[in-house]
C-alpha atoms as a PDB file:
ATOM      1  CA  UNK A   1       0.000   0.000   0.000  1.00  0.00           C
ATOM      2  CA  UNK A   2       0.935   3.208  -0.704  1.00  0.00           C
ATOM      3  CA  UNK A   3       1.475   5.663   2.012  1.00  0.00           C
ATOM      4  CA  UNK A   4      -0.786   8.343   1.117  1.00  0.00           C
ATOM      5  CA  UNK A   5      -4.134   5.447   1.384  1.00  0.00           C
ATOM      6  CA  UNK A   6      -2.743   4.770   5.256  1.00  0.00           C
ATOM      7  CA  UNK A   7      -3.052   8.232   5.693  1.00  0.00           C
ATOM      8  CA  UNK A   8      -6.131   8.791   4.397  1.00  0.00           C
ATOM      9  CA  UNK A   9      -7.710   5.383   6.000  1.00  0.00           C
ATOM     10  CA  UNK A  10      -6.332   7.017   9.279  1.00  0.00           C
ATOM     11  CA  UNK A  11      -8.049   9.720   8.469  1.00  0.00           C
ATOM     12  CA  UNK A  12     -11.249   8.678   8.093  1.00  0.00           C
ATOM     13  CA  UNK A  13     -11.085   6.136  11.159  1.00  0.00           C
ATOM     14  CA  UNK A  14     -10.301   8.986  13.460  1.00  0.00           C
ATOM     15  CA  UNK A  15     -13.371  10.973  12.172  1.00  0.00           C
ATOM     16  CA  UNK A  16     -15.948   8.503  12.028  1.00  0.00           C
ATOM     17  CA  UNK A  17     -14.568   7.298  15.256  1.00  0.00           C
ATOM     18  CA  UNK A  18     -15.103  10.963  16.763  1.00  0.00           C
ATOM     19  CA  UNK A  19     -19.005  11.245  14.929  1.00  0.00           C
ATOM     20  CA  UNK A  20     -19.556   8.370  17.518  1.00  0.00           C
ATOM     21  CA  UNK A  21     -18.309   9.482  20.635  1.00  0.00           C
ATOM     22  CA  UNK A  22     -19.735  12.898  19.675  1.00  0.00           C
ATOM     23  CA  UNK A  23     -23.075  10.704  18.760  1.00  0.00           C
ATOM     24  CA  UNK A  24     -22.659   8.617  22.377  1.00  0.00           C
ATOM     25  CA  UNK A  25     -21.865  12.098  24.814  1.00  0.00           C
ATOM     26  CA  UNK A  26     -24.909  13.600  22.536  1.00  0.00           C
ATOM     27  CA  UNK A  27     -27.069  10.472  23.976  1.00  0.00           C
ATOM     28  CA  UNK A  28     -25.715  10.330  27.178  1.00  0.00           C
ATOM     29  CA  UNK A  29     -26.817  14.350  27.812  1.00  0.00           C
ATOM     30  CA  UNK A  30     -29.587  14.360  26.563  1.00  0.00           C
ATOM     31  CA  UNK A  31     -30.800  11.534  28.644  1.00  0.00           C
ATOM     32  CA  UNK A  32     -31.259   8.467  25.699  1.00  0.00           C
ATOM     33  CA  UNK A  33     -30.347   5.947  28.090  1.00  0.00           C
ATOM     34  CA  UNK A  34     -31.929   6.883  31.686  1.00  0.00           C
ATOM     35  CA  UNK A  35     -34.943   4.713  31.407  1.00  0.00           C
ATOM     36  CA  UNK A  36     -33.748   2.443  34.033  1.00  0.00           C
ATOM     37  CA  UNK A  37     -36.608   0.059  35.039  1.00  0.00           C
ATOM     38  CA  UNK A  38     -38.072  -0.531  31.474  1.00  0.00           C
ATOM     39  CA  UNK A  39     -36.906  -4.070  31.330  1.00  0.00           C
ATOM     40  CA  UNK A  40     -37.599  -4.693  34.993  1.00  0.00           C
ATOM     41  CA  UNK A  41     -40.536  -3.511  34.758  1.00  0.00           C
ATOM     42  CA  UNK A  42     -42.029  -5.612  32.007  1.00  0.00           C
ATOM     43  CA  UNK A  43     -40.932  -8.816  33.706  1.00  0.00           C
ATOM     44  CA  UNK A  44     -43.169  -7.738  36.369  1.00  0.00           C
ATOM     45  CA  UNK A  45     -46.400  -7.000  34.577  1.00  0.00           C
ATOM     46  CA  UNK A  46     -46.914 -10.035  32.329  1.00  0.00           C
ATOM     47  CA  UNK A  47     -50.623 -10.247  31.492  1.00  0.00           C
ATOM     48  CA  UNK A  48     -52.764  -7.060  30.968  1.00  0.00           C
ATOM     49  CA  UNK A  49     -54.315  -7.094  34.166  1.00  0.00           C
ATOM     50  CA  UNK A  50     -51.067  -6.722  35.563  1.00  0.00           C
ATOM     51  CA  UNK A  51     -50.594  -3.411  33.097  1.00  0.00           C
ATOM     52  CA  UNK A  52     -53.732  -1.940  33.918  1.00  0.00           C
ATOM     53  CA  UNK A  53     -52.809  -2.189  37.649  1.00  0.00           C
ATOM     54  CA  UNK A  54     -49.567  -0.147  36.943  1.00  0.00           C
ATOM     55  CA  UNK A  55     -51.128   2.430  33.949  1.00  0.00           C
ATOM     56  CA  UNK A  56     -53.738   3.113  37.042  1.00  0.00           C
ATOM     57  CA  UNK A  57     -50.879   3.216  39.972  1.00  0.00           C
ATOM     58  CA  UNK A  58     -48.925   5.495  37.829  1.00  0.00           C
ATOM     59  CA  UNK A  59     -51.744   8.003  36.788  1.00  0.00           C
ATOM     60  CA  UNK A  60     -52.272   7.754  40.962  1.00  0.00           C
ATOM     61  CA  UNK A  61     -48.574   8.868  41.362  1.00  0.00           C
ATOM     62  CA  UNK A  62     -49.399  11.320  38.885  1.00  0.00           C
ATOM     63  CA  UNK A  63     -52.096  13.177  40.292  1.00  0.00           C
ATOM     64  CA  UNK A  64     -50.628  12.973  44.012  1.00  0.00           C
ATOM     65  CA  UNK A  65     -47.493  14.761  42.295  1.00  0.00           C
ATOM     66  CA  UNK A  66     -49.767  17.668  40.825  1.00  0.00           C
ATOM     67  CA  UNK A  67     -52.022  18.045  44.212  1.00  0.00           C
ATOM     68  CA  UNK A  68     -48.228  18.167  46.106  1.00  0.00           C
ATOM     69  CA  UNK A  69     -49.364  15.699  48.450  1.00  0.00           C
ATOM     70  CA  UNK A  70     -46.993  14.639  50.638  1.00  0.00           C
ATOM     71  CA  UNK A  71     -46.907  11.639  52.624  1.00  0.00           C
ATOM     72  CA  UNK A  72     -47.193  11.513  56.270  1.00  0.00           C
ATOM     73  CA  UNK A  73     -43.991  10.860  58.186  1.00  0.00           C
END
């Protein structure tokens, strides 16, 4: 190979490499991966009963969150 394609195939490694870590740090602060429990979560709640019980625990969360209810101690 001729020295001028290694340079050039450097090149472009080191750029598309940087697109993804710009691509990842983009992700990271914008909060792409903070969902946490998803995959927990759907173990737990295998049927549709189970998923109405949650949908309706969540809006419950929910509203108690707008009211500012707070718990007693």
């Amino acid at each position: 190979m001729s020295e001028s394609i290694v340079v050039l195939m450097i090149g472009i490694s080191t750029l598309l490499g940087a697109i993804g870590l710009f691509a990842l740090i983009w992700a990271v602060r914008t909060g792409q991966f903070d969902d946490q429990s998803k995959f927990i979560d759907a173990v737990h709640h295998d049927n549709e009963e189970d998923l109405q019980d949650a949908a309706m625990m969540q809006a419950k969360k929910k509203a108690y969150k707008e009211k500012n209810y707070k718990p007693a101690d």
